[in-house]
N, C-alpha and C. Protein backbone atom coordinates (compact mmCIF):
# COMPACT_ATOMS: atom_id res chain seq x y z
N UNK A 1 83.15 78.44 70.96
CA UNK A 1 84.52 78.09 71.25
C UNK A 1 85.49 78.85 70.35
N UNK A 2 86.78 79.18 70.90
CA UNK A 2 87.87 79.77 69.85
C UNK A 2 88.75 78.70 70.14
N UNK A 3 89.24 77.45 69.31
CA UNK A 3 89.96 76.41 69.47
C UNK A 3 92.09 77.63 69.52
N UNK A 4 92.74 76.90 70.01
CA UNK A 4 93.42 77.72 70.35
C UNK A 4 93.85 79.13 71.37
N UNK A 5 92.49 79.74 71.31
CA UNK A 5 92.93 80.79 71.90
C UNK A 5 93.27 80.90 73.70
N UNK A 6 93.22 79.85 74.61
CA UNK A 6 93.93 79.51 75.70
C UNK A 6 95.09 79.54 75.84
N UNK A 7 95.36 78.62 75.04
CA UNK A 7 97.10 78.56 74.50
C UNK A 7 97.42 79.58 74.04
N UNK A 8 97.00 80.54 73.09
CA UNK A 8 97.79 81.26 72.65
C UNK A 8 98.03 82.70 73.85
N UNK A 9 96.65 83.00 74.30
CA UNK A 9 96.59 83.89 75.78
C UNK A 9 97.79 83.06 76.52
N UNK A 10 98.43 82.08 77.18
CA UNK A 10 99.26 81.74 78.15
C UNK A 10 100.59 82.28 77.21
N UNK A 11 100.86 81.78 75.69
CA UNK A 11 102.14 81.88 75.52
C UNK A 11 102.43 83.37 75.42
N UNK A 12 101.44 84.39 75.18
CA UNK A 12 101.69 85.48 75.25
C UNK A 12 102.00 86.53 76.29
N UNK A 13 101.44 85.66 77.29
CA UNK A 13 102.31 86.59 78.76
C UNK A 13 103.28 85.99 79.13
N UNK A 14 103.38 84.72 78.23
CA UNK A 14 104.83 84.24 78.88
C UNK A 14 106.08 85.01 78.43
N UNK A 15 105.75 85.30 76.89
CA UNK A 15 106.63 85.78 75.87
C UNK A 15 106.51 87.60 75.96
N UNK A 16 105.93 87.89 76.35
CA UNK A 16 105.41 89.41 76.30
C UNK A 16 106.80 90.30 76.59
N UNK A 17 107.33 90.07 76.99
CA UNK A 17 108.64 91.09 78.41
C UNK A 17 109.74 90.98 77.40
N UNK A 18 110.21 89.36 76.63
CA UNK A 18 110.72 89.39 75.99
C UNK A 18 112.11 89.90 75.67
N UNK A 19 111.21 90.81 74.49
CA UNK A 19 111.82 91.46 73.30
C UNK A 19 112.87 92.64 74.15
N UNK A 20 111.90 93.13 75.40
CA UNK A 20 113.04 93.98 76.21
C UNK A 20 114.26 93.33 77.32
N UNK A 21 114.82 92.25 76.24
CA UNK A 21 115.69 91.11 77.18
C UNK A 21 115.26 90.48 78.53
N UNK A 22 114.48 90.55 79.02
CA UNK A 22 113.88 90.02 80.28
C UNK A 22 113.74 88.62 79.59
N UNK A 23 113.69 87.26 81.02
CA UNK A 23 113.53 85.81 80.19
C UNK A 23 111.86 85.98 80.67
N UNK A 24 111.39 84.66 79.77
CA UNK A 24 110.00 84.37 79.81
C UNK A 24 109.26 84.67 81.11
N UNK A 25 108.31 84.49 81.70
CA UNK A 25 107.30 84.42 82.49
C UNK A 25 107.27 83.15 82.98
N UNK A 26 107.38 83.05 84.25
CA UNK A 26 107.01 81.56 85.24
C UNK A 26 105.93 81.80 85.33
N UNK A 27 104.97 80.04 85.50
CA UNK A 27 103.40 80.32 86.10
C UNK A 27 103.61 79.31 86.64
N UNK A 28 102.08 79.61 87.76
CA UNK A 28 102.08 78.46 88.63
C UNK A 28 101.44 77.30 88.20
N UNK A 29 101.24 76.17 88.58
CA UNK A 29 100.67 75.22 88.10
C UNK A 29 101.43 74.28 86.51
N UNK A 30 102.97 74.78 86.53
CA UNK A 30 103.43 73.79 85.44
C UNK A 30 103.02 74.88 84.17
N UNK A 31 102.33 75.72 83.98
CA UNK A 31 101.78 76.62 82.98
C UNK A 31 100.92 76.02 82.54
N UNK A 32 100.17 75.40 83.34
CA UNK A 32 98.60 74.52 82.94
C UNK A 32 97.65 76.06 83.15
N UNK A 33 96.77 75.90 82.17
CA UNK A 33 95.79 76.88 82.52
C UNK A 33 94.54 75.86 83.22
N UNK A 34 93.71 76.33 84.43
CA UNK A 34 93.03 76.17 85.32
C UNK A 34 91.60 76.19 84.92
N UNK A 35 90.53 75.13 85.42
CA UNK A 35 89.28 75.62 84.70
C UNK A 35 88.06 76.58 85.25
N UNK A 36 87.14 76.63 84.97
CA UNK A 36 86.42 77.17 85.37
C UNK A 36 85.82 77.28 86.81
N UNK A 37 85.76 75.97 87.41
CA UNK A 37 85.67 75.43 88.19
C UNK A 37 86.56 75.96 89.42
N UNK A 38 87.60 75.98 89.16
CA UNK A 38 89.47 76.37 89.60
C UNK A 38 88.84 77.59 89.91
N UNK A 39 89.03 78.93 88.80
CA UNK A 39 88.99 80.09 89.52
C UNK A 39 87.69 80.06 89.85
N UNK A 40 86.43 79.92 89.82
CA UNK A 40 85.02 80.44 90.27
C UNK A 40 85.44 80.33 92.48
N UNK A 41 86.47 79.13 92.32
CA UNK A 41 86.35 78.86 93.57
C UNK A 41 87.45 79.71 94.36
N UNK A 42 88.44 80.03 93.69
CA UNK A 42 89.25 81.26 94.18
C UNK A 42 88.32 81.79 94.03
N UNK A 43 87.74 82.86 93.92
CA UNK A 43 87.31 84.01 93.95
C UNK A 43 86.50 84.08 94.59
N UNK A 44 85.39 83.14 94.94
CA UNK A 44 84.54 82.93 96.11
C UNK A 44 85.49 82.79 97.29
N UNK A 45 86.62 82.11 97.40
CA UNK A 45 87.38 82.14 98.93
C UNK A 45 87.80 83.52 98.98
N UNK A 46 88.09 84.11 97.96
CA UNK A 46 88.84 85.13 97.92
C UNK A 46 88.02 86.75 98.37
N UNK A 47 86.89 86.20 98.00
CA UNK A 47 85.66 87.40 98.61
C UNK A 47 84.97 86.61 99.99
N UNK A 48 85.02 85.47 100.48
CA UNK A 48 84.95 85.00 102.13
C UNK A 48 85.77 85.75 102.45
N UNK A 49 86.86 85.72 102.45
CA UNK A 49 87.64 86.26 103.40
C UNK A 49 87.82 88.08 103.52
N UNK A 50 87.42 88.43 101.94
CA UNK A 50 87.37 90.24 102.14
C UNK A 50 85.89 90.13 103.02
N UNK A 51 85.25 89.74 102.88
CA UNK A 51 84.04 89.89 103.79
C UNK A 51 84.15 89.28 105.29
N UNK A 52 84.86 88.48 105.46
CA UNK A 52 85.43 88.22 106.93
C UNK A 52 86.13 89.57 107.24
N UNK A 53 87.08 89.85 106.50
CA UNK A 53 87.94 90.92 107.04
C UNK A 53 87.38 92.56 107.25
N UNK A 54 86.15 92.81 106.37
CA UNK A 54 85.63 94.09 106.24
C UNK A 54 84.53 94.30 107.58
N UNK A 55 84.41 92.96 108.46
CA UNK A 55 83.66 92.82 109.36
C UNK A 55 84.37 92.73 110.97
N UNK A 56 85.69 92.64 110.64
CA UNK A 56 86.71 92.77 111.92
C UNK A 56 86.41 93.93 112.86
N UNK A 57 86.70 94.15 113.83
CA UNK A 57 86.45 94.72 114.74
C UNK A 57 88.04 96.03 114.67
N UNK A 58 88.92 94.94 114.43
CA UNK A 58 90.53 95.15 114.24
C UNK A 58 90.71 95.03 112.99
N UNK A 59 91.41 96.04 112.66
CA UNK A 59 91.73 96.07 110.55
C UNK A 59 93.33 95.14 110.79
N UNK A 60 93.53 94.50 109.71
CA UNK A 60 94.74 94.05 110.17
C UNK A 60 96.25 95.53 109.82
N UNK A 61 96.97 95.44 110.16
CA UNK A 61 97.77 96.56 110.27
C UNK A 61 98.47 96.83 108.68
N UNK A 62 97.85 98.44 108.57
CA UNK A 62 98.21 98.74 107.10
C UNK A 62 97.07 98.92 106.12
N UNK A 63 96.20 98.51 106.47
CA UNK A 63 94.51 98.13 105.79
C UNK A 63 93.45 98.97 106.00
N UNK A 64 93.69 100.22 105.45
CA UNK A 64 92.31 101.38 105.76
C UNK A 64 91.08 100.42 105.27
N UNK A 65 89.96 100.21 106.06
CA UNK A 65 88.92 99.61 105.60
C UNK A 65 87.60 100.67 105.42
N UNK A 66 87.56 102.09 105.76
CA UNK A 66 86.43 102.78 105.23
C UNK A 66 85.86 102.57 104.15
N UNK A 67 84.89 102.79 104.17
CA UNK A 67 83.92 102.05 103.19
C UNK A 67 82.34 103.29 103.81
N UNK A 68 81.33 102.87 102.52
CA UNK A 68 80.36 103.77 102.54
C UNK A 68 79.23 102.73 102.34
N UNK A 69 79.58 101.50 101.82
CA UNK A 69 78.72 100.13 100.93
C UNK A 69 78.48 98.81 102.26
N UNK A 70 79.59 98.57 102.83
CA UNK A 70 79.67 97.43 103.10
C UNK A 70 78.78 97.17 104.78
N UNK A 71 77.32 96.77 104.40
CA UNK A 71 76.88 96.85 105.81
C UNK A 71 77.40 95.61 106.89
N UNK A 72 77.04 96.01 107.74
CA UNK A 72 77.94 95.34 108.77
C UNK A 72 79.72 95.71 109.20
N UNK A 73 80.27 96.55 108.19
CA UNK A 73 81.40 96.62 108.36
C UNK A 73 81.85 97.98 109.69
N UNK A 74 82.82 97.91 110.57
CA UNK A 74 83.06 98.26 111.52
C UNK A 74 83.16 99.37 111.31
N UNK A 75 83.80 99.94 109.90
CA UNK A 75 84.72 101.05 109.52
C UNK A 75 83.18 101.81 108.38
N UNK A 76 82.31 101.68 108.88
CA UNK A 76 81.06 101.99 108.12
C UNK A 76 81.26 103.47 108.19
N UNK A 77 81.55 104.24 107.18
CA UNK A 77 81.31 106.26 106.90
C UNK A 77 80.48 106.64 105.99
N UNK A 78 79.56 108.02 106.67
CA UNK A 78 79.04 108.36 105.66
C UNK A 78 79.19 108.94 104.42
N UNK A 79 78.48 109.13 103.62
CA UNK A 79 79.23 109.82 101.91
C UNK A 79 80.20 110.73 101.92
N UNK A 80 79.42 111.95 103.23
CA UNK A 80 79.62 113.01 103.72
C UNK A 80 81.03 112.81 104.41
N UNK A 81 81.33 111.86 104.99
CA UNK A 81 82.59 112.27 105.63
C UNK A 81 83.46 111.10 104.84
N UNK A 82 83.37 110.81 103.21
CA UNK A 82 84.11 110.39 102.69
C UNK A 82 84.55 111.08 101.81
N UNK A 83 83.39 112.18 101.17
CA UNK A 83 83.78 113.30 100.80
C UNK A 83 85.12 114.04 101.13
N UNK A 84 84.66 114.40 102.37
CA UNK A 84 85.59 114.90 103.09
C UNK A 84 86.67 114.62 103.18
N UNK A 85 87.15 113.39 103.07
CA UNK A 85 88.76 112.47 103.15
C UNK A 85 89.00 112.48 101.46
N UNK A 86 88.23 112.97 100.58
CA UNK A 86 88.39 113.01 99.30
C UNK A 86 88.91 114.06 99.19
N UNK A 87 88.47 115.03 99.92
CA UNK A 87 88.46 116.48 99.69
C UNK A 87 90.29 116.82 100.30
N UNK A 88 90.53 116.30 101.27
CA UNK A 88 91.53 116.48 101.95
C UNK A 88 92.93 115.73 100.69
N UNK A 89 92.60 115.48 99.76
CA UNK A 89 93.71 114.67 98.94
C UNK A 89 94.46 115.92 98.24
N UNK A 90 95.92 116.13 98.18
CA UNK A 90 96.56 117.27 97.50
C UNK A 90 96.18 116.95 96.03
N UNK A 91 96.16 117.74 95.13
CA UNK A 91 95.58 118.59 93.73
C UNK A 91 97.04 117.53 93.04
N UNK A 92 96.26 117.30 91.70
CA UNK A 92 97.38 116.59 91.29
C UNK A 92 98.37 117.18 90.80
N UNK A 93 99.86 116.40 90.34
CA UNK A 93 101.12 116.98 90.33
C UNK A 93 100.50 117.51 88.75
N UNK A 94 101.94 118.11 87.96
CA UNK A 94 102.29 118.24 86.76
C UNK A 94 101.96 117.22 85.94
N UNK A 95 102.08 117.31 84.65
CA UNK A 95 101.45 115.57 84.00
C UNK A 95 103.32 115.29 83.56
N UNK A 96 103.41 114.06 83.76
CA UNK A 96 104.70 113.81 82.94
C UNK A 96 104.97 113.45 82.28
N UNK A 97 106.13 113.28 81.31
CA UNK A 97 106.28 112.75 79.79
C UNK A 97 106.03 111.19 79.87
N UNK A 98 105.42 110.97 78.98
CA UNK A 98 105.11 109.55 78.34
C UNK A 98 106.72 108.59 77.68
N UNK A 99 106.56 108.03 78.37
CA UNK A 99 108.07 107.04 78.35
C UNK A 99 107.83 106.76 77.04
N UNK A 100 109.08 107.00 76.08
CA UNK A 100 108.40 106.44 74.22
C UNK A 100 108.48 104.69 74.35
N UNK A 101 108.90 104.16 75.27
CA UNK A 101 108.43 102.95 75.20
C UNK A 101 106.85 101.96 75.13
N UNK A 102 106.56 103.39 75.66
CA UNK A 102 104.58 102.91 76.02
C UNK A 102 104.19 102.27 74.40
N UNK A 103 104.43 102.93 73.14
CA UNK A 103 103.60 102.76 72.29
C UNK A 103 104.70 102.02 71.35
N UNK A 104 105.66 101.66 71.67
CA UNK A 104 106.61 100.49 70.85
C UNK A 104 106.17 99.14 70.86
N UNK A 105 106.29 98.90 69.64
CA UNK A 105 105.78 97.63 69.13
C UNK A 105 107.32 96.66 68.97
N UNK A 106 106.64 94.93 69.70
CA UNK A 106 107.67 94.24 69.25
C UNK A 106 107.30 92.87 68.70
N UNK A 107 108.25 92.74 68.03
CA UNK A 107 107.94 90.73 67.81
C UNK A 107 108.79 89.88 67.85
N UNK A 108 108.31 88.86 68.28
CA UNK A 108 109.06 87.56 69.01
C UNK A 108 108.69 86.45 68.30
N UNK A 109 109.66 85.61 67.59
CA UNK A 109 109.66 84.73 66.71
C UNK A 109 110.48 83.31 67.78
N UNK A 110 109.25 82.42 67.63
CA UNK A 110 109.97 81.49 68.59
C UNK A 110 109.81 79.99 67.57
């Protein structure tokens, strides 16, 4: 066990944004953290339904479903012609400057 460290993980994404004037972080549930129990069972509904959906006949609109893994799935391609849709991707841009905000440090005294 780490006594504390729940609490302190919630107040820190609440507080995180902060320091760059933004207000706190809303959560759902009152800012109760959820147990184990809670998410194991999202995530099982949450992979029913990608596996309902990777098995559609009809992708819903907007939803490339190719895939190379997923048997049974409609949109089933081989390596070879995923390659290929790999291959077809333009070369990447220029690299761009690193915002100096990335590596600024702040603190929040509450």
């Amino acid at each position: 066990h780490m006594p504390g460290f729940l609490e302190a993980t919630v107040r820190w994404f609440k507080i995180y944004k902060m320091p760059t004037g933004k207000p706190p972080n809303q959560f759902a549930f009152g800012g109760q953290a959820k147990d184990k129990a809670f998410a194991t069972r999202i995530v099982q509904e949450t992979h029913t339904q990608w596996k309902a959906m990777m098995k559609q006949e009809q992708a819903p609109t907007g939803i490339n479903r190719a895939n190379t893994t997923v048997t049974g799935s409609s949109e089933l391609i081989s390596q070879e012609q995923a390659s290929a849709e790999v291959a077809k991707t333009p070369p990447p841009g220029p690299a761009q400057p690193i915002d100096p905000d990335v590596g600024k440090w702040s603190y929040v005294s509450m």
